[in-house]
Protein backbone atom coordinates (compact mmCIF):
# COMPACT_ATOMS: atom_id res chain seq x y z
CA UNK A 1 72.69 12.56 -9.27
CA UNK A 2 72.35 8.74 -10.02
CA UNK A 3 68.76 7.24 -9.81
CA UNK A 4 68.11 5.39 -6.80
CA UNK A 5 65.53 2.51 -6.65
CA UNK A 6 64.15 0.70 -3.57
CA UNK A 7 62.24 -2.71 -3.18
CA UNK A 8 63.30 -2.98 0.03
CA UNK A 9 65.32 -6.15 0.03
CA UNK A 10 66.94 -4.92 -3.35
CA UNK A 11 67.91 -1.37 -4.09
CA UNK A 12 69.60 0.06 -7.50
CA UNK A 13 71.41 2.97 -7.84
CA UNK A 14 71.71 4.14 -11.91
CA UNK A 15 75.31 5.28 -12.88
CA UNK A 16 74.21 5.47 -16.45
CA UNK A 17 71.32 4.63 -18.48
CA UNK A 18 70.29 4.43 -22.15
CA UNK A 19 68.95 8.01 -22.04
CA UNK A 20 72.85 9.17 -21.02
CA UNK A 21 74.65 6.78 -23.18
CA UNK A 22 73.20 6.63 -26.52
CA UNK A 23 71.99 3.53 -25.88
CA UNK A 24 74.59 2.10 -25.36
CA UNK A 25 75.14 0.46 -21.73
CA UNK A 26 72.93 0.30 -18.74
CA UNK A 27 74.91 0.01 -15.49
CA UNK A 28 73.61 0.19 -11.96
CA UNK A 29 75.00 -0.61 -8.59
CA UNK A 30 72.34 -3.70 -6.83
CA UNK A 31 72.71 -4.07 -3.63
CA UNK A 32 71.41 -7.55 -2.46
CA UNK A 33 70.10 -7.92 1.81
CA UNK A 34 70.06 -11.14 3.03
CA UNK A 35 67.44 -13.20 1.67
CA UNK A 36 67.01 -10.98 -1.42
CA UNK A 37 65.92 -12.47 -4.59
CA UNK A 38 64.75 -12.02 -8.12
CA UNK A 39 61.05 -12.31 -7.78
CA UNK A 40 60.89 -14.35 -11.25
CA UNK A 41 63.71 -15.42 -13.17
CA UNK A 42 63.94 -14.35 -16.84
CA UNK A 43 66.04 -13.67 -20.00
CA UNK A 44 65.87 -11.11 -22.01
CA UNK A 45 66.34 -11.42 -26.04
CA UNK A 46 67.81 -7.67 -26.85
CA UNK A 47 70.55 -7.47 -24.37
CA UNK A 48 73.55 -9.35 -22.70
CA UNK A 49 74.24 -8.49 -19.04
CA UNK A 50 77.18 -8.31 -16.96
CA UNK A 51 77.63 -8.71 -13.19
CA UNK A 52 80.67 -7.74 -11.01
CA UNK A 53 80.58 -8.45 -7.47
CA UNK A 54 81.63 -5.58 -5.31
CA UNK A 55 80.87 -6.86 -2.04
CA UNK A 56 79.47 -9.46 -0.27
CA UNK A 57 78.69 -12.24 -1.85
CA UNK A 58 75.83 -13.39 -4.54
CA UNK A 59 74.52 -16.64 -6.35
CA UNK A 60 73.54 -16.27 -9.65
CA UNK A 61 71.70 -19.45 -11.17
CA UNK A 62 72.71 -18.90 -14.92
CA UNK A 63 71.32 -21.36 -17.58
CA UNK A 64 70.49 -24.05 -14.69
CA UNK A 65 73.96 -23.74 -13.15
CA UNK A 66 74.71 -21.77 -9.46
CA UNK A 67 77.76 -19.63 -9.58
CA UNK A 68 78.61 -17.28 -6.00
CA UNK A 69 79.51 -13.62 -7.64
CA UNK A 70 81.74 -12.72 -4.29
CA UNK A 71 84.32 -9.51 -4.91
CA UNK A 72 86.50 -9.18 -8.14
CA UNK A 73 84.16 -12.26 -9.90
CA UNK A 74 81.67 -11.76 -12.95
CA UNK A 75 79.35 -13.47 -14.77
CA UNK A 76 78.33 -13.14 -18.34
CA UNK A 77 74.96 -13.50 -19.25
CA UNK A 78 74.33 -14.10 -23.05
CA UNK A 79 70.59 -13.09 -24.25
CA UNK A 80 68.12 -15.57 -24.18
CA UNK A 81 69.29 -17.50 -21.16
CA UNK A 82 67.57 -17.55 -18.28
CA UNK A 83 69.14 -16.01 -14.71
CA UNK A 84 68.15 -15.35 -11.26
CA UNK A 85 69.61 -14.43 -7.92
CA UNK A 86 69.54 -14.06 -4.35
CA UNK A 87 71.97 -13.44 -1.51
CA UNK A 88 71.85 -16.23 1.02
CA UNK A 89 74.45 -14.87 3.37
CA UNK A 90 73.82 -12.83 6.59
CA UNK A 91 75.26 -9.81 5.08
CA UNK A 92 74.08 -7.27 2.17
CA UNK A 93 75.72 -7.98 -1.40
CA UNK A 94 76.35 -5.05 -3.61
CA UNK A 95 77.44 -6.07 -7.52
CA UNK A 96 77.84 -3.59 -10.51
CA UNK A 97 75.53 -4.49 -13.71
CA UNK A 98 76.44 -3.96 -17.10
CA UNK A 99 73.69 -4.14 -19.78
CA UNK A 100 74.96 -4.13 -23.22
CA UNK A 101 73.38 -2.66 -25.52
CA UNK A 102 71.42 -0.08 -22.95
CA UNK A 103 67.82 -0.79 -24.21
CA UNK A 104 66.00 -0.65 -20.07
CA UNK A 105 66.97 2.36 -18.18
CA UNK A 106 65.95 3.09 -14.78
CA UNK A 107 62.48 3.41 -16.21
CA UNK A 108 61.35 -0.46 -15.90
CA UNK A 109 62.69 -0.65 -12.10
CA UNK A 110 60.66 2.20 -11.47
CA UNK A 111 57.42 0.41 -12.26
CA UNK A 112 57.85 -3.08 -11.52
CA UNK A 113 59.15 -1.51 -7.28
CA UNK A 114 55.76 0.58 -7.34
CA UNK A 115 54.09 -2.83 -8.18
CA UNK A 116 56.21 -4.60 -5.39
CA UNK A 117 55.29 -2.02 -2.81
CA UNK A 118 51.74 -1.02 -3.71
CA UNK A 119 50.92 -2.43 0.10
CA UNK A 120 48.82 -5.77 -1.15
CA UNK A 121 50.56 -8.84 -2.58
CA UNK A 122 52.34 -8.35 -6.03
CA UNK A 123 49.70 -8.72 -8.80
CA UNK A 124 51.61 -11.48 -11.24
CA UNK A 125 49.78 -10.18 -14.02
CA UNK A 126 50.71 -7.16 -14.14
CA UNK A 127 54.48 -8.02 -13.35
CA UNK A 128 54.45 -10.57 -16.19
CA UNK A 129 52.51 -7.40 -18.57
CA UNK A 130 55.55 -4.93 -17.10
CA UNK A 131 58.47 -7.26 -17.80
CA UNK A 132 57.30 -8.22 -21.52
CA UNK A 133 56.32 -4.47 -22.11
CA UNK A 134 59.99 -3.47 -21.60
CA UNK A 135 62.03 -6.93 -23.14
CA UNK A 136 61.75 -9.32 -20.45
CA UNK A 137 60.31 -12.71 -20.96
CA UNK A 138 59.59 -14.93 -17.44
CA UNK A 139 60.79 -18.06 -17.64
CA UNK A 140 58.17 -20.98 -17.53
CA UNK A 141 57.40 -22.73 -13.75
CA UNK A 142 60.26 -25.66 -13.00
């Protein structure tokens, strides 16, 4: 049974994870509802990352640059550049991500949506603490 991770706006569902693979790949279904984002934008140093758009439609801001991730399109994202998303259209956006090698796991999503739902406002510090503990760095305020 695949692991299945809610934020509310976002939701992942694990197909495989480092603990299945070897350590090899990560990939997880995301499905984006309108107005979804990634609360900080990062890059990670340990691991590329591939997106394929299944549905709907995404925009992934890759390196400065905006690129729309609609179905049958994909974006490569080498380590150490930074990337964020969100899904401005009126409908939910669902894209398949490959991590390469599989070095996060379910794990990390786990703990930063208990953070994100805990009831108060996210505590930044202990987002920022969560995404360095497990190879993500934030990427510094525009």
């Amino acid at each position: 049974m695949p692991d299945i991770i809610n934020f509310g706006t976002l939701e992942l569902r694990f197909l495989h994870s480092k603990d299945d693979t070897g350590g090899s790949v990560d990939i997880f279904e995301m499905t984006l509802q309108p107005n979804a984002r990634m609360p900080i934008p990062h890059y990670h140093d340990r691991w590329d990352e591939t997106i394929y758009g299944l549905s709907g439609v995404s925009t992934w801001t890759i390196d400065g640059q905006q690129t729309d991730v609609g179905p049958g399109a994909s974006v490569f994202i080498k380590r150490g550049i930074v990337h964020g998303f969100t899904n401005r259209s009126t409908g939910p956006a669902t894209c398949l991500c490959i991590l390469s090698p599989g070095v996060l796991g379910p794990q990390y999503f786990t703990e930063m949506a208990k953070l994100l739902s805990a009831g108060a406002p996210p505590d930044p510090v202990k987002m920022k603490e969560t995404m360095l503990r497990y190879g993500l760095v934030p990427a510094p305020a525009a």
